[in-house]
C-alpha atoms as a PDB file:
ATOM      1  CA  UNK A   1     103.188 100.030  95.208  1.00  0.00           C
ATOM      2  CA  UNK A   2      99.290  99.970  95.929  1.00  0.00           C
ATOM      3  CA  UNK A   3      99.147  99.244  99.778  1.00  0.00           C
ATOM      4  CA  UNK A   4      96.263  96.878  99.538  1.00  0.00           C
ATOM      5  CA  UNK A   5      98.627  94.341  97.986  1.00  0.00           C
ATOM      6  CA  UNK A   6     100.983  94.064 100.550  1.00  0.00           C
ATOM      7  CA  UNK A   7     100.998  91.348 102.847  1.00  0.00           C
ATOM      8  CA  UNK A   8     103.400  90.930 106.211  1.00  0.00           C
ATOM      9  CA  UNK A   9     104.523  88.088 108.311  1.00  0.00           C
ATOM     10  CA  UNK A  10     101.332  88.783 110.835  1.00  0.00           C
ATOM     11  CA  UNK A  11      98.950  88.791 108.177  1.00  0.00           C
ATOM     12  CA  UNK A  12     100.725  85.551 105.922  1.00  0.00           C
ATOM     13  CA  UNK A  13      98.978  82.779 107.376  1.00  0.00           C
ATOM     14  CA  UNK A  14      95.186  84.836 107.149  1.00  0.00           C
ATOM     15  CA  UNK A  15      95.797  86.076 103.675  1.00  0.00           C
ATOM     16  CA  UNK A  16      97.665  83.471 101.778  1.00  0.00           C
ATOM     17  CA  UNK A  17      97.730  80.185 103.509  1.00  0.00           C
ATOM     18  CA  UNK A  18      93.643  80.136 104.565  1.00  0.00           C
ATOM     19  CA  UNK A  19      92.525  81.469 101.472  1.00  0.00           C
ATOM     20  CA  UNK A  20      89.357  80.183  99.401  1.00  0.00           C
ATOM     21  CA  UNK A  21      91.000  81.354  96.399  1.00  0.00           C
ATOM     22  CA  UNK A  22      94.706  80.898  95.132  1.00  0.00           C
ATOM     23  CA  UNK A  23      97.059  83.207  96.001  1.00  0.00           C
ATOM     24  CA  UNK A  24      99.789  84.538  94.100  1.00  0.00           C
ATOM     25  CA  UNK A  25     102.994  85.778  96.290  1.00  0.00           C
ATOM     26  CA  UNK A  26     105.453  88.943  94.461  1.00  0.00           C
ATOM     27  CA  UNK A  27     108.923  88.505  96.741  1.00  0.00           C
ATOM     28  CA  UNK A  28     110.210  91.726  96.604  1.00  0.00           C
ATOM     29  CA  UNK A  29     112.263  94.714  97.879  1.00  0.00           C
ATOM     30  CA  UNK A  30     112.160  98.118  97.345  1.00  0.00           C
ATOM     31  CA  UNK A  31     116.364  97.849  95.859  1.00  0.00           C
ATOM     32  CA  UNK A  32     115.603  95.342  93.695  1.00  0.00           C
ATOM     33  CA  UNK A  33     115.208  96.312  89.923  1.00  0.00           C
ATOM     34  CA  UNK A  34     113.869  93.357  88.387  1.00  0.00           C
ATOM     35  CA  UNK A  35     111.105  93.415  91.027  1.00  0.00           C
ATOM     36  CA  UNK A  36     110.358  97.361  90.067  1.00  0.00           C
ATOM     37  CA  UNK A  37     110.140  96.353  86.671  1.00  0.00           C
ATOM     38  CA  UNK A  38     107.399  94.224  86.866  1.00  0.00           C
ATOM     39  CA  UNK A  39     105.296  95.782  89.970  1.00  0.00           C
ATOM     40  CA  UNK A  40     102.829  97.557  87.378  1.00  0.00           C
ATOM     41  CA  UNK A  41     102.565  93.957  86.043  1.00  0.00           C
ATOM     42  CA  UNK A  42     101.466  92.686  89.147  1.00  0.00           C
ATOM     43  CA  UNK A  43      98.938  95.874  90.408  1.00  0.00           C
ATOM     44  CA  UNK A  44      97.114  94.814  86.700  1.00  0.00           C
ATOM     45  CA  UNK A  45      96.753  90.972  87.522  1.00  0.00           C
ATOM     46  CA  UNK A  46      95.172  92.124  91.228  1.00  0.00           C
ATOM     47  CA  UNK A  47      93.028  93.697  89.372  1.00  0.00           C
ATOM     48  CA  UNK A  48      92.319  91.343  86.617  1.00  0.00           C
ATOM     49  CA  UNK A  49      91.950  88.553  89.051  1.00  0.00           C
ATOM     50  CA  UNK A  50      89.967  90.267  91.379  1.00  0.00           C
ATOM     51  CA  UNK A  51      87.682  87.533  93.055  1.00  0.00           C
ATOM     52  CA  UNK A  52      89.220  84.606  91.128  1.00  0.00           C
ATOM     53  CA  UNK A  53      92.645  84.804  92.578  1.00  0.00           C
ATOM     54  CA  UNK A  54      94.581  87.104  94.760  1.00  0.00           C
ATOM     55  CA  UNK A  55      97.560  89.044  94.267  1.00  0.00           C
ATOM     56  CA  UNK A  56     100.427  90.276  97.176  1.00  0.00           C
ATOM     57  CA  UNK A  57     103.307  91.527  97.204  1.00  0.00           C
ATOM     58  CA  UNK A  58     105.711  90.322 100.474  1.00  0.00           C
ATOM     59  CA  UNK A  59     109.114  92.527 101.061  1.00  0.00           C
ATOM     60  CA  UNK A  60     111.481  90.349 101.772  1.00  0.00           C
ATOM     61  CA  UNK A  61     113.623  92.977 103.787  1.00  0.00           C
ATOM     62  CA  UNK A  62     110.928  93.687 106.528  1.00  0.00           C
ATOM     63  CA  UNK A  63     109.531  89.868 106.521  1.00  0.00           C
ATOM     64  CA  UNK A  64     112.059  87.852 106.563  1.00  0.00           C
ATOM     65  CA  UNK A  65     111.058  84.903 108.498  1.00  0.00           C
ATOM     66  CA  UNK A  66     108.041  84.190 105.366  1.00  0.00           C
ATOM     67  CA  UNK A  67     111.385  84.718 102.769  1.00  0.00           C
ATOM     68  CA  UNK A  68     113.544  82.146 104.958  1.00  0.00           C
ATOM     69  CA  UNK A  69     110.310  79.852 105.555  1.00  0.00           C
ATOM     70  CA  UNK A  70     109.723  79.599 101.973  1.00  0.00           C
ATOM     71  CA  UNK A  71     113.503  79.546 101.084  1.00  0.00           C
ATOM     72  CA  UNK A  72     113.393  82.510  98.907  1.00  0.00           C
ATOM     73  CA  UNK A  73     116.810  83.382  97.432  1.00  0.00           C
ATOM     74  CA  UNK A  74     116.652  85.665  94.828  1.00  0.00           C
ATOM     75  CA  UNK A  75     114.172  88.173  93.891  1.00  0.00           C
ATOM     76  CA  UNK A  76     111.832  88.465  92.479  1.00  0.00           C
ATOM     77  CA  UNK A  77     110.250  85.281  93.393  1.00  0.00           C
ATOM     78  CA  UNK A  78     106.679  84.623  92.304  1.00  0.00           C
ATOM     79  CA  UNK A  79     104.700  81.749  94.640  1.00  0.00           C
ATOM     80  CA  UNK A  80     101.534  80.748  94.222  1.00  0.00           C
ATOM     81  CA  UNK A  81      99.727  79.085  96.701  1.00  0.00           C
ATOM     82  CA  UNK A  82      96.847  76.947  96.542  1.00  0.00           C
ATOM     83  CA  UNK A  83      94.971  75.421  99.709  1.00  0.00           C
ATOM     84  CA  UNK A  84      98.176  76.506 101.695  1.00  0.00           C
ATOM     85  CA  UNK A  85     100.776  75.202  99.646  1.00  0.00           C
ATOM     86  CA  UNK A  86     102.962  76.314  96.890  1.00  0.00           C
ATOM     87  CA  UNK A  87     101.818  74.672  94.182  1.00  0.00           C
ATOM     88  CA  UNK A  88     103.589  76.905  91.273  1.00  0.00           C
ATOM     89  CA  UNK A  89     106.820  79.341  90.766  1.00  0.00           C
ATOM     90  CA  UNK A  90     108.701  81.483  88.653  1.00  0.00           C
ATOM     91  CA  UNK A  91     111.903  83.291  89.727  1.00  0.00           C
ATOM     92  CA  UNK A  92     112.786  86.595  87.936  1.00  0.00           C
ATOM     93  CA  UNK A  93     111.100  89.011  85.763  1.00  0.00           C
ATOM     94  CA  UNK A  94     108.977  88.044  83.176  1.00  0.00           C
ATOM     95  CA  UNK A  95     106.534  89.559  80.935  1.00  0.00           C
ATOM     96  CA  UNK A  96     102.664  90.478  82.597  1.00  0.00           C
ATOM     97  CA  UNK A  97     101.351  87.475  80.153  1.00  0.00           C
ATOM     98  CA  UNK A  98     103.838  84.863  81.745  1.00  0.00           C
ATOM     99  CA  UNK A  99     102.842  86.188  85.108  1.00  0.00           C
ATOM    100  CA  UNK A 100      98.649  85.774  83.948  1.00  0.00           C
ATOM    101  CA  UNK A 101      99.565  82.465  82.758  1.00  0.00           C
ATOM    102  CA  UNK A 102     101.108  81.024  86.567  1.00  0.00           C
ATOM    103  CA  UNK A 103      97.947  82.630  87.852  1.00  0.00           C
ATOM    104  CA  UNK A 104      95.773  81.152  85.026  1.00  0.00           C
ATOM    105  CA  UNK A 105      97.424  77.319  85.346  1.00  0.00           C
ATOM    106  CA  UNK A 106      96.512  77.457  89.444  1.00  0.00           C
ATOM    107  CA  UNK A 107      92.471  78.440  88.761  1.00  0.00           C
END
């Protein structure tokens, strides 16, 4: 996973919740196939969206307290968050262009 997309508990409210620009959430963990399968996916869109939207990835194993906050039950879970709030979802894998298309909805 590219490092610059992850984001922790201490960093959650900075990165996500007070940002200018919506945010879209990957919960993940490293065990989890589903999430594995579409982590390329997701390093593309941070790049595609670069500037427009931005793009993290949250293991749920080592930040728990976001997962439980945000009642996160199976992974992966895709948030996005707009002005501080979820505003859009998608549980599961999916396909990079259903991914664009939560990010492109929230612009």
């Amino acid at each position: 996973m590219a490092s610059n997309l992850a984001v922790t508990s201490a960093e959650f409210q900075a990165k996500v919740l007070e940002s200018p620009i919506p945010v879209l959430v990957d919960f993940w963990a490293e065990w989890c196939g589903p999430c594995r399968m579409i982590a390329k996916s997701i390093e593309e869109l941070a790049q595609e969206y670069e500037g427009r939207a931005a793009v993290y990835k949250l293991d749920v194993d080592q930040n728990q307290d976001i997962a439980m906050q945000y009642r996160v039950m199976s992974i992966p879970t895709l948030l996005v968050f707009k002005g501080g709030k979820v505003v859009d979802q998608h549980v599961g894998a999916a396909p990079k262009q259903a991914l664009a298309q939560l990010i492109e909805r929230n612009l």
